[in-house]
PDB file of N, CA and C in Angstrom:
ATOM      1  N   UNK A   1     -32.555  -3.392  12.536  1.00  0.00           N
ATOM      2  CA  UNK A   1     -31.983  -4.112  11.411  1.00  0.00           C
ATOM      3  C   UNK A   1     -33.027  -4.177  10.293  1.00  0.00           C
ATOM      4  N   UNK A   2     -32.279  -3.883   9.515  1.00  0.00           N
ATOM      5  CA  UNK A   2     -33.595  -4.176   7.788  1.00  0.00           C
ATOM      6  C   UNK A   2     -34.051  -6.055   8.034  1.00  0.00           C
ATOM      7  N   UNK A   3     -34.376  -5.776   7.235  1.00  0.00           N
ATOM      8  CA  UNK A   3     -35.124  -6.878   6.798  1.00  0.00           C
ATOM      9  C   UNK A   3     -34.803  -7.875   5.770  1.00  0.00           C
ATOM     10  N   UNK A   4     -33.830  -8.922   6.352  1.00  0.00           N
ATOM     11  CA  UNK A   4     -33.220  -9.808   6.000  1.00  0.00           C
ATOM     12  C   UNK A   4     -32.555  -9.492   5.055  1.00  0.00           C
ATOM     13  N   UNK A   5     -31.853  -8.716   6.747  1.00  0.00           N
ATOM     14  CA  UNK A   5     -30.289  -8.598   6.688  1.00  0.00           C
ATOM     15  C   UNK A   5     -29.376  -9.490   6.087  1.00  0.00           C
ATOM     16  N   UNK A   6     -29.520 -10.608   6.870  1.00  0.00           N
ATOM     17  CA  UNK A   6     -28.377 -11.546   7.124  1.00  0.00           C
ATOM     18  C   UNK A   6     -28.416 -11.960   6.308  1.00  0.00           C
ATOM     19  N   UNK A   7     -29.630 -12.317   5.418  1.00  0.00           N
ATOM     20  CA  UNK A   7     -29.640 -13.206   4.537  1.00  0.00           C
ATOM     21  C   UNK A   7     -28.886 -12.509   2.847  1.00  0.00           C
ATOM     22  N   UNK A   8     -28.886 -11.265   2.828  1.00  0.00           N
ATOM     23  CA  UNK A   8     -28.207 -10.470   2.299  1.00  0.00           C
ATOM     24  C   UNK A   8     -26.808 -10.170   2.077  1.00  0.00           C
ATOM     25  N   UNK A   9     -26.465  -9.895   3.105  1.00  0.00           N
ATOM     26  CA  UNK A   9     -24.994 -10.765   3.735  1.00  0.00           C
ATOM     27  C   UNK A   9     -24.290 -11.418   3.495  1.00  0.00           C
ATOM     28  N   UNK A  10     -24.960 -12.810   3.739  1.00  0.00           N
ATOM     29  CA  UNK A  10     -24.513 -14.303   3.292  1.00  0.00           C
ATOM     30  C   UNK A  10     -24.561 -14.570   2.062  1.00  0.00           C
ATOM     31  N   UNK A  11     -25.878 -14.243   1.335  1.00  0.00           N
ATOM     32  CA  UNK A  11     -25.676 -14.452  -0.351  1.00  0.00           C
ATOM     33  C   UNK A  11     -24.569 -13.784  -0.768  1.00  0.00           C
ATOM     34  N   UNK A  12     -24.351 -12.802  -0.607  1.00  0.00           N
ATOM     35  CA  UNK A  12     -23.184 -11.893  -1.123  1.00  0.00           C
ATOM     36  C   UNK A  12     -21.932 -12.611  -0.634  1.00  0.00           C
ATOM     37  N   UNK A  13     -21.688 -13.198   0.278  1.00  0.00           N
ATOM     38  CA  UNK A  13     -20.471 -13.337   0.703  1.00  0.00           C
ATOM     39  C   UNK A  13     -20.272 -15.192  -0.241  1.00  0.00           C
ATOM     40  N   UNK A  14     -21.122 -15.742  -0.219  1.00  0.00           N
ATOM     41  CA  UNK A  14     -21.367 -17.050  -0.627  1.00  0.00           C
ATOM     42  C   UNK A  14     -20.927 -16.887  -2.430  1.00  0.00           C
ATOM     43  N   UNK A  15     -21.408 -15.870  -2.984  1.00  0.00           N
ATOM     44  CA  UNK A  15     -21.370 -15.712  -4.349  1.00  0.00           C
ATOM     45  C   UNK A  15     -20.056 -15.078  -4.792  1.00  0.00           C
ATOM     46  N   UNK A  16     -19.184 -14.730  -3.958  1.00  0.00           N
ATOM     47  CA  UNK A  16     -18.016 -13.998  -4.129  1.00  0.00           C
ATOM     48  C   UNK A  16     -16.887 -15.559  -4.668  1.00  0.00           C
ATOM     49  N   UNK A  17     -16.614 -14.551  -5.989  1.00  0.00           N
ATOM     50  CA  UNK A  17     -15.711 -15.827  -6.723  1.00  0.00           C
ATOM     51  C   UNK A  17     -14.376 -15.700  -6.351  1.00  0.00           C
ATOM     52  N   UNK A  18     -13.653 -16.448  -6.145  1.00  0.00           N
ATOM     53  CA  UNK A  18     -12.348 -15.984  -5.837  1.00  0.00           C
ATOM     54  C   UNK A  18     -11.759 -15.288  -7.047  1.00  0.00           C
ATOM     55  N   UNK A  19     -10.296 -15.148  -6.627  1.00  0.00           N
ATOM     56  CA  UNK A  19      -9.518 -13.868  -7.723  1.00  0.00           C
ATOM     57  C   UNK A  19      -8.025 -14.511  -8.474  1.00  0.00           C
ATOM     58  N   UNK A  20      -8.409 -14.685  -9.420  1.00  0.00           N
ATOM     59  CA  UNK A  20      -7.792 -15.494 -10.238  1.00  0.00           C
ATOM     60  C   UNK A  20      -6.319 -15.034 -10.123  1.00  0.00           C
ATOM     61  N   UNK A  21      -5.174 -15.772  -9.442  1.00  0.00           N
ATOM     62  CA  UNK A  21      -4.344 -15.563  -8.935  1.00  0.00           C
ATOM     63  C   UNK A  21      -3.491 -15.016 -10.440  1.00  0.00           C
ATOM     64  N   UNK A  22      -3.341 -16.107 -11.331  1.00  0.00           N
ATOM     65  CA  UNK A  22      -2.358 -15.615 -12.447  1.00  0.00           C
ATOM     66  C   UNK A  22      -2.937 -14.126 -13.143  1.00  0.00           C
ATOM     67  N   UNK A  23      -4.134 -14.199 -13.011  1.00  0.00           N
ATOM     68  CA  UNK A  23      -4.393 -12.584 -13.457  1.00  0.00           C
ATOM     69  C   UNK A  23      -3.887 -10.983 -12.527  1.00  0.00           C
ATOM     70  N   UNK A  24      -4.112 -11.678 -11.181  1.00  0.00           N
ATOM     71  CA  UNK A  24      -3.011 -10.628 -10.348  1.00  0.00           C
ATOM     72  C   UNK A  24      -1.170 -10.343 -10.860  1.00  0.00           C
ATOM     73  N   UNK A  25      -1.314 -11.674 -10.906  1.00  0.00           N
ATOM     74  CA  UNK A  25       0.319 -12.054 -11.119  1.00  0.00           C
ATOM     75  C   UNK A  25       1.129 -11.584 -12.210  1.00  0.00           C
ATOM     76  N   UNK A  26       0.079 -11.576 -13.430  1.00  0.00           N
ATOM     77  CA  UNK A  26       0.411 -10.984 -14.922  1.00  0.00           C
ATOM     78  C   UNK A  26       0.260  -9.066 -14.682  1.00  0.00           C
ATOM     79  N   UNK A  27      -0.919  -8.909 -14.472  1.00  0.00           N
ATOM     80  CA  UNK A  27      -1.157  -7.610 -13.712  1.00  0.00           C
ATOM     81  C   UNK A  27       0.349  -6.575 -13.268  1.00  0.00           C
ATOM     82  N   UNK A  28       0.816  -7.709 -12.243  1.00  0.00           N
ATOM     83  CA  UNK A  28       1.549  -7.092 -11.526  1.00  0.00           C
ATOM     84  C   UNK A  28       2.786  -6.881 -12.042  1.00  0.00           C
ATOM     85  N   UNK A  29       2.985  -8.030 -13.123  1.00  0.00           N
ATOM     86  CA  UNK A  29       4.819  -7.797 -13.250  1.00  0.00           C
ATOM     87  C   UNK A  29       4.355  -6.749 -14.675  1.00  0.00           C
ATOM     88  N   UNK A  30       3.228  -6.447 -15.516  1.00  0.00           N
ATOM     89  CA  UNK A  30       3.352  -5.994 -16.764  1.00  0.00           C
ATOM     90  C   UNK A  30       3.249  -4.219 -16.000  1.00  0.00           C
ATOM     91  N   UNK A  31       2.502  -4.323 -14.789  1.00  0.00           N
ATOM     92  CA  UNK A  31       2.870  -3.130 -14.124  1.00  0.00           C
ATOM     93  C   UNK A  31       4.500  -2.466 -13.475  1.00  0.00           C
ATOM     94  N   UNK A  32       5.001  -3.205 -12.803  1.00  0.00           N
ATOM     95  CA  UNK A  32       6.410  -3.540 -12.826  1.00  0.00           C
ATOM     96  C   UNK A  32       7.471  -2.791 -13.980  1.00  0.00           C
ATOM     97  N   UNK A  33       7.210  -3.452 -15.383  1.00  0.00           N
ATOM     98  CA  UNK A  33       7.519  -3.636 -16.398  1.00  0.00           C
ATOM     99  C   UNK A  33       8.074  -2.251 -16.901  1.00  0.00           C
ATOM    100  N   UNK A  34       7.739  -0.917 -16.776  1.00  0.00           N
ATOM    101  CA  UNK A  34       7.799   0.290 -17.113  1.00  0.00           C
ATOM    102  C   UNK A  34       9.052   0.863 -16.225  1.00  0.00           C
ATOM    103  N   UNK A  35       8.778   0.662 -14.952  1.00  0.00           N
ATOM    104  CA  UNK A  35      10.012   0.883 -14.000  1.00  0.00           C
ATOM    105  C   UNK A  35      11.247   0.643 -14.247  1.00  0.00           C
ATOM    106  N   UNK A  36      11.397  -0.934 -14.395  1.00  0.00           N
ATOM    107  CA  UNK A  36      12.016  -1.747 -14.648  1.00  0.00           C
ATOM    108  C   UNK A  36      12.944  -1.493 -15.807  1.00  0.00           C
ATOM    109  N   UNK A  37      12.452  -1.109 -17.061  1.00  0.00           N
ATOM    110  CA  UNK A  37      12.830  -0.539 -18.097  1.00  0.00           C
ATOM    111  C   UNK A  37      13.807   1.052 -18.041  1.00  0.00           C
ATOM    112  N   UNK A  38      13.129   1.813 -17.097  1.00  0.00           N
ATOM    113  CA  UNK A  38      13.205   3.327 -16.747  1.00  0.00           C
ATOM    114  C   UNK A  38      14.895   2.678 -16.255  1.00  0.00           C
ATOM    115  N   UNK A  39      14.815   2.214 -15.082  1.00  0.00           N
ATOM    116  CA  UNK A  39      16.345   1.499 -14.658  1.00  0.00           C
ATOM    117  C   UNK A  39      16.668   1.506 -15.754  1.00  0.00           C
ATOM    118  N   UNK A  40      16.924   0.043 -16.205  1.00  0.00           N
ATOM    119  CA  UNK A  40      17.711  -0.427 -17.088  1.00  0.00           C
ATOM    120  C   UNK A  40      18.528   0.879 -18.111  1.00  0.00           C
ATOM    121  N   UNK A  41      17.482   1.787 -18.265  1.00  0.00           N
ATOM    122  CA  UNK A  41      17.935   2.801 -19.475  1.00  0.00           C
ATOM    123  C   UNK A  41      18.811   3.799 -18.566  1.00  0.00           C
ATOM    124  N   UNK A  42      18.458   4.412 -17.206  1.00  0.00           N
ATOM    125  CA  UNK A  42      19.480   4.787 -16.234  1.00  0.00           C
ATOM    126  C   UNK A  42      20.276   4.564 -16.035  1.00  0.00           C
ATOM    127  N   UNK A  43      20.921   2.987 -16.088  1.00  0.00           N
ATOM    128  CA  UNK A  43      22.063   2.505 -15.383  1.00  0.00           C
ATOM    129  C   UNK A  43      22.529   2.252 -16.470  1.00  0.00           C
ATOM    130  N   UNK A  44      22.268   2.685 -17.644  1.00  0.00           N
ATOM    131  CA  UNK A  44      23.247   2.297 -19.016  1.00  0.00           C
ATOM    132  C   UNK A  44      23.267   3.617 -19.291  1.00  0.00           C
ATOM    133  N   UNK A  45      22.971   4.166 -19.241  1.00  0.00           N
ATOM    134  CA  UNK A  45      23.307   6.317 -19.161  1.00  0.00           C
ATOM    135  C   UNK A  45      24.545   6.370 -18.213  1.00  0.00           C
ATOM    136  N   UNK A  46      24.398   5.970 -17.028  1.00  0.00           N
ATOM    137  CA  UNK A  46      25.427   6.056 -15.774  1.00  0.00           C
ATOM    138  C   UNK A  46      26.606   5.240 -16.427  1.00  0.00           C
ATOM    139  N   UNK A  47      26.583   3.804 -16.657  1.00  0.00           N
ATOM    140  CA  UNK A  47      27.916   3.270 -17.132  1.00  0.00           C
ATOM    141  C   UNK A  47      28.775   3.825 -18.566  1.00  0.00           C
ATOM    142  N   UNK A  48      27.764   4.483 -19.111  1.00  0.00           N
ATOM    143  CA  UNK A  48      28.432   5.350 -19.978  1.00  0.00           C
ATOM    144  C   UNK A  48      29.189   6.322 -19.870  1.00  0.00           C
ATOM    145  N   UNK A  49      28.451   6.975 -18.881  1.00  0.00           N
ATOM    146  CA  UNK A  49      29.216   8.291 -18.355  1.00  0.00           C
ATOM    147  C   UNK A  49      30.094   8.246 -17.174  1.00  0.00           C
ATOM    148  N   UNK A  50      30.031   7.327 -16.654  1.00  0.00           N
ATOM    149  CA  UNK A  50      31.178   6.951 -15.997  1.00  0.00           C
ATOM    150  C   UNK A  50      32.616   6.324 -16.623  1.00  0.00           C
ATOM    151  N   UNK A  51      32.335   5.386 -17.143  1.00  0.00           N
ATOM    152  CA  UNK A  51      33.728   4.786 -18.294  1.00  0.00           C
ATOM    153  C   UNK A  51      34.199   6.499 -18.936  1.00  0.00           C
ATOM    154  N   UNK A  52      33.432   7.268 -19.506  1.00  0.00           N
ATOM    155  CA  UNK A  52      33.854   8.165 -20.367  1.00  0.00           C
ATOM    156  C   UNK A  52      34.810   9.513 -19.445  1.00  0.00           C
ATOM    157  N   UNK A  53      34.247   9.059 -17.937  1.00  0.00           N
ATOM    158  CA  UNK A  53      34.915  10.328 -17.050  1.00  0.00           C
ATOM    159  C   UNK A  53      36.270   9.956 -16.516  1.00  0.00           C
ATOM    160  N   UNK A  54      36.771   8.192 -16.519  1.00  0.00           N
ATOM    161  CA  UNK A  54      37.762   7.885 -16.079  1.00  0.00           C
ATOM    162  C   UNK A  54      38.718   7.675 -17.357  1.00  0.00           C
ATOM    163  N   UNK A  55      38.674   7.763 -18.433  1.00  0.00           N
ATOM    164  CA  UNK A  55      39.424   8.127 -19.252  1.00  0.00           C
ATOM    165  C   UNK A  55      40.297   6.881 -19.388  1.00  0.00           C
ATOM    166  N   UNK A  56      39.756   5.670 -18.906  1.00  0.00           N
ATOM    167  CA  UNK A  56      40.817   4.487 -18.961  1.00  0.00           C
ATOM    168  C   UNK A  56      41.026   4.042 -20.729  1.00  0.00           C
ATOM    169  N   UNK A  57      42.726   4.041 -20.555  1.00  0.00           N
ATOM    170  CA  UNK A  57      43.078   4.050 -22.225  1.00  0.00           C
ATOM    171  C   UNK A  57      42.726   2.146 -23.012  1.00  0.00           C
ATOM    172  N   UNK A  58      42.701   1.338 -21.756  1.00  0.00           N
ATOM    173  CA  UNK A  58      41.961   0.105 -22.184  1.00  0.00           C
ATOM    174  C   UNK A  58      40.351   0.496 -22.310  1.00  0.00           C
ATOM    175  N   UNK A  59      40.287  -0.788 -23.025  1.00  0.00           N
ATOM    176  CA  UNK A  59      38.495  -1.203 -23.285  1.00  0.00           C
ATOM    177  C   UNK A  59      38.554  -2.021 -21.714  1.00  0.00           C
ATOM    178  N   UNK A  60      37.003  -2.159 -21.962  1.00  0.00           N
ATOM    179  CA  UNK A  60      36.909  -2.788 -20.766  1.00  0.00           C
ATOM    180  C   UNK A  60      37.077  -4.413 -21.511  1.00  0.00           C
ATOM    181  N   UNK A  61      37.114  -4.974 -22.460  1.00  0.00           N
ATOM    182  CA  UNK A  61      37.389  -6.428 -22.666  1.00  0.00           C
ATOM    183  C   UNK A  61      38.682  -6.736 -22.152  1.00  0.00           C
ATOM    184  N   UNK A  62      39.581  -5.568 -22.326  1.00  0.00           N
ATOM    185  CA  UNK A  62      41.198  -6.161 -21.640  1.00  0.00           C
ATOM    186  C   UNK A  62      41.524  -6.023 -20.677  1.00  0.00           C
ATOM    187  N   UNK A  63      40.793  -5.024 -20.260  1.00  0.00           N
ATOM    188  CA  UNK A  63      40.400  -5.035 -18.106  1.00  0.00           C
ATOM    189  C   UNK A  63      39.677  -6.469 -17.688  1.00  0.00           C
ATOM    190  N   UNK A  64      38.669  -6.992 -17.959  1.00  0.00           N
ATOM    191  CA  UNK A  64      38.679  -7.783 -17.610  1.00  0.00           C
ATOM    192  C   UNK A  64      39.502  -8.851 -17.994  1.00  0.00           C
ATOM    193  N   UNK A  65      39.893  -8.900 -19.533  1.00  0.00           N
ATOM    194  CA  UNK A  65      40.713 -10.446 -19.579  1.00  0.00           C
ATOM    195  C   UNK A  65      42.087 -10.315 -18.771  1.00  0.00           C
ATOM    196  N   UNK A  66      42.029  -9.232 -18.489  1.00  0.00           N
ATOM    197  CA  UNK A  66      43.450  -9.167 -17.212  1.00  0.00           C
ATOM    198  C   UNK A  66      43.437  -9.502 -15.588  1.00  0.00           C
ATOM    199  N   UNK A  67      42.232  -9.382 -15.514  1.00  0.00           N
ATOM    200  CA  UNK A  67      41.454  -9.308 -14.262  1.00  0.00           C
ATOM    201  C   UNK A  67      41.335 -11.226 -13.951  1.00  0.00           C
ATOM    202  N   UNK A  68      40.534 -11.742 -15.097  1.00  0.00           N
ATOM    203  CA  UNK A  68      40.564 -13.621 -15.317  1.00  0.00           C
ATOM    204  C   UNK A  68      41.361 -13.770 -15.711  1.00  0.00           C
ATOM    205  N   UNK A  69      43.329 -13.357 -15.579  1.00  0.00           N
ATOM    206  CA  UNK A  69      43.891 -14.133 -16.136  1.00  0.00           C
ATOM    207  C   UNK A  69      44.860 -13.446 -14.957  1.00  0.00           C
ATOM    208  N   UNK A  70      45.006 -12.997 -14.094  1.00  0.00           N
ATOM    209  CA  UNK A  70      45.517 -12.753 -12.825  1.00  0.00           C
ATOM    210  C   UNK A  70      45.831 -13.336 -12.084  1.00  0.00           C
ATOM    211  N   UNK A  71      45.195 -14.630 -11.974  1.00  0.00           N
ATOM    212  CA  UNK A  71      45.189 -15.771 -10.888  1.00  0.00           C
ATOM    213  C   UNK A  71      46.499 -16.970 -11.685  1.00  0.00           C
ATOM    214  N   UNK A  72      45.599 -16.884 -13.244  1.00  0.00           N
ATOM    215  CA  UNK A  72      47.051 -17.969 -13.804  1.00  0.00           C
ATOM    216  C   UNK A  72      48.554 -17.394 -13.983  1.00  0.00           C
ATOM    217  N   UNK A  73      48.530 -15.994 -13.893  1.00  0.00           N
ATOM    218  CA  UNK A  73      50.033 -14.943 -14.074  1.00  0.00           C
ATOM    219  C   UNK A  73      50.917 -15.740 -12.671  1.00  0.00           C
ATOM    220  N   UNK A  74      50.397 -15.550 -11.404  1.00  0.00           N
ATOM    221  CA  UNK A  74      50.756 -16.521 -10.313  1.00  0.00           C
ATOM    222  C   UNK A  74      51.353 -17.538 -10.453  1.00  0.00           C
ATOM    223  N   UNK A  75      50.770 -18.469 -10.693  1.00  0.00           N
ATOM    224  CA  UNK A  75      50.852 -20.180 -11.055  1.00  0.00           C
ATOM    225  C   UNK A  75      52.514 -20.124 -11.616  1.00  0.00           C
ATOM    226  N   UNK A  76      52.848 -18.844 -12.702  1.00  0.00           N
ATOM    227  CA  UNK A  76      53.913 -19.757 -13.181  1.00  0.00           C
ATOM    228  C   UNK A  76      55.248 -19.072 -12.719  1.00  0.00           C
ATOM    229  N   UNK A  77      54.953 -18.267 -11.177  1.00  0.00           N
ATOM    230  CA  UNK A  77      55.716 -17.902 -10.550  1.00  0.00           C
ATOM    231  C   UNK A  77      56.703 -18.499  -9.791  1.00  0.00           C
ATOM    232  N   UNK A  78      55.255 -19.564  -9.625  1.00  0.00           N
ATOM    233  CA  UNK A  78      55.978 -20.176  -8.010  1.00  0.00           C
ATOM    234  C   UNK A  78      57.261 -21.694  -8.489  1.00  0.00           C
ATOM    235  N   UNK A  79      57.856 -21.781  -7.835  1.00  0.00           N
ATOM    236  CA  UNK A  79      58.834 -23.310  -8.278  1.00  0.00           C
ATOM    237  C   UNK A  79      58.145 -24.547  -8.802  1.00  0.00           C
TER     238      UNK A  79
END
């Protein structure tokens, strides 16, 4: 063994600062962040080109307001 070893060792391990958690944390999501984006711009390419391949002669605002208003069409069925 060298010559104080241990004591080498221990200073080093004693002087070790911890790791500033919010700087990992910022780190990580601004890394994230690029991916994240890459999606977003994918899946709005895809819903484009999908609506445009089914050729539906509604918008989608009257698909859905048909869709939330389905349940009250019922209601004024019944007696």
């Amino acid at each position: 063994m060298p010559y104080a070893f241990e004591k080498r060792i221990l200073a080093r391990v004693t002087t070790r600062v911890m790791a500033n958690l919010w700087e990992l944390w910022g780190t990580a999501l601004w890394r994230a962040a690029a991916p994240c984006v890459a999606v977003l711009f994918l899946a709005g390419i895809w819903t484009l080109l999908v609506n445009d391949f089914r050729g539906s002669p509604d918008p989608l605002s009257v698909a859905l307001e048909d869709t939330v208003r389905a349940p009250l069409d019922n209601l004024d069925d019944s007696p």
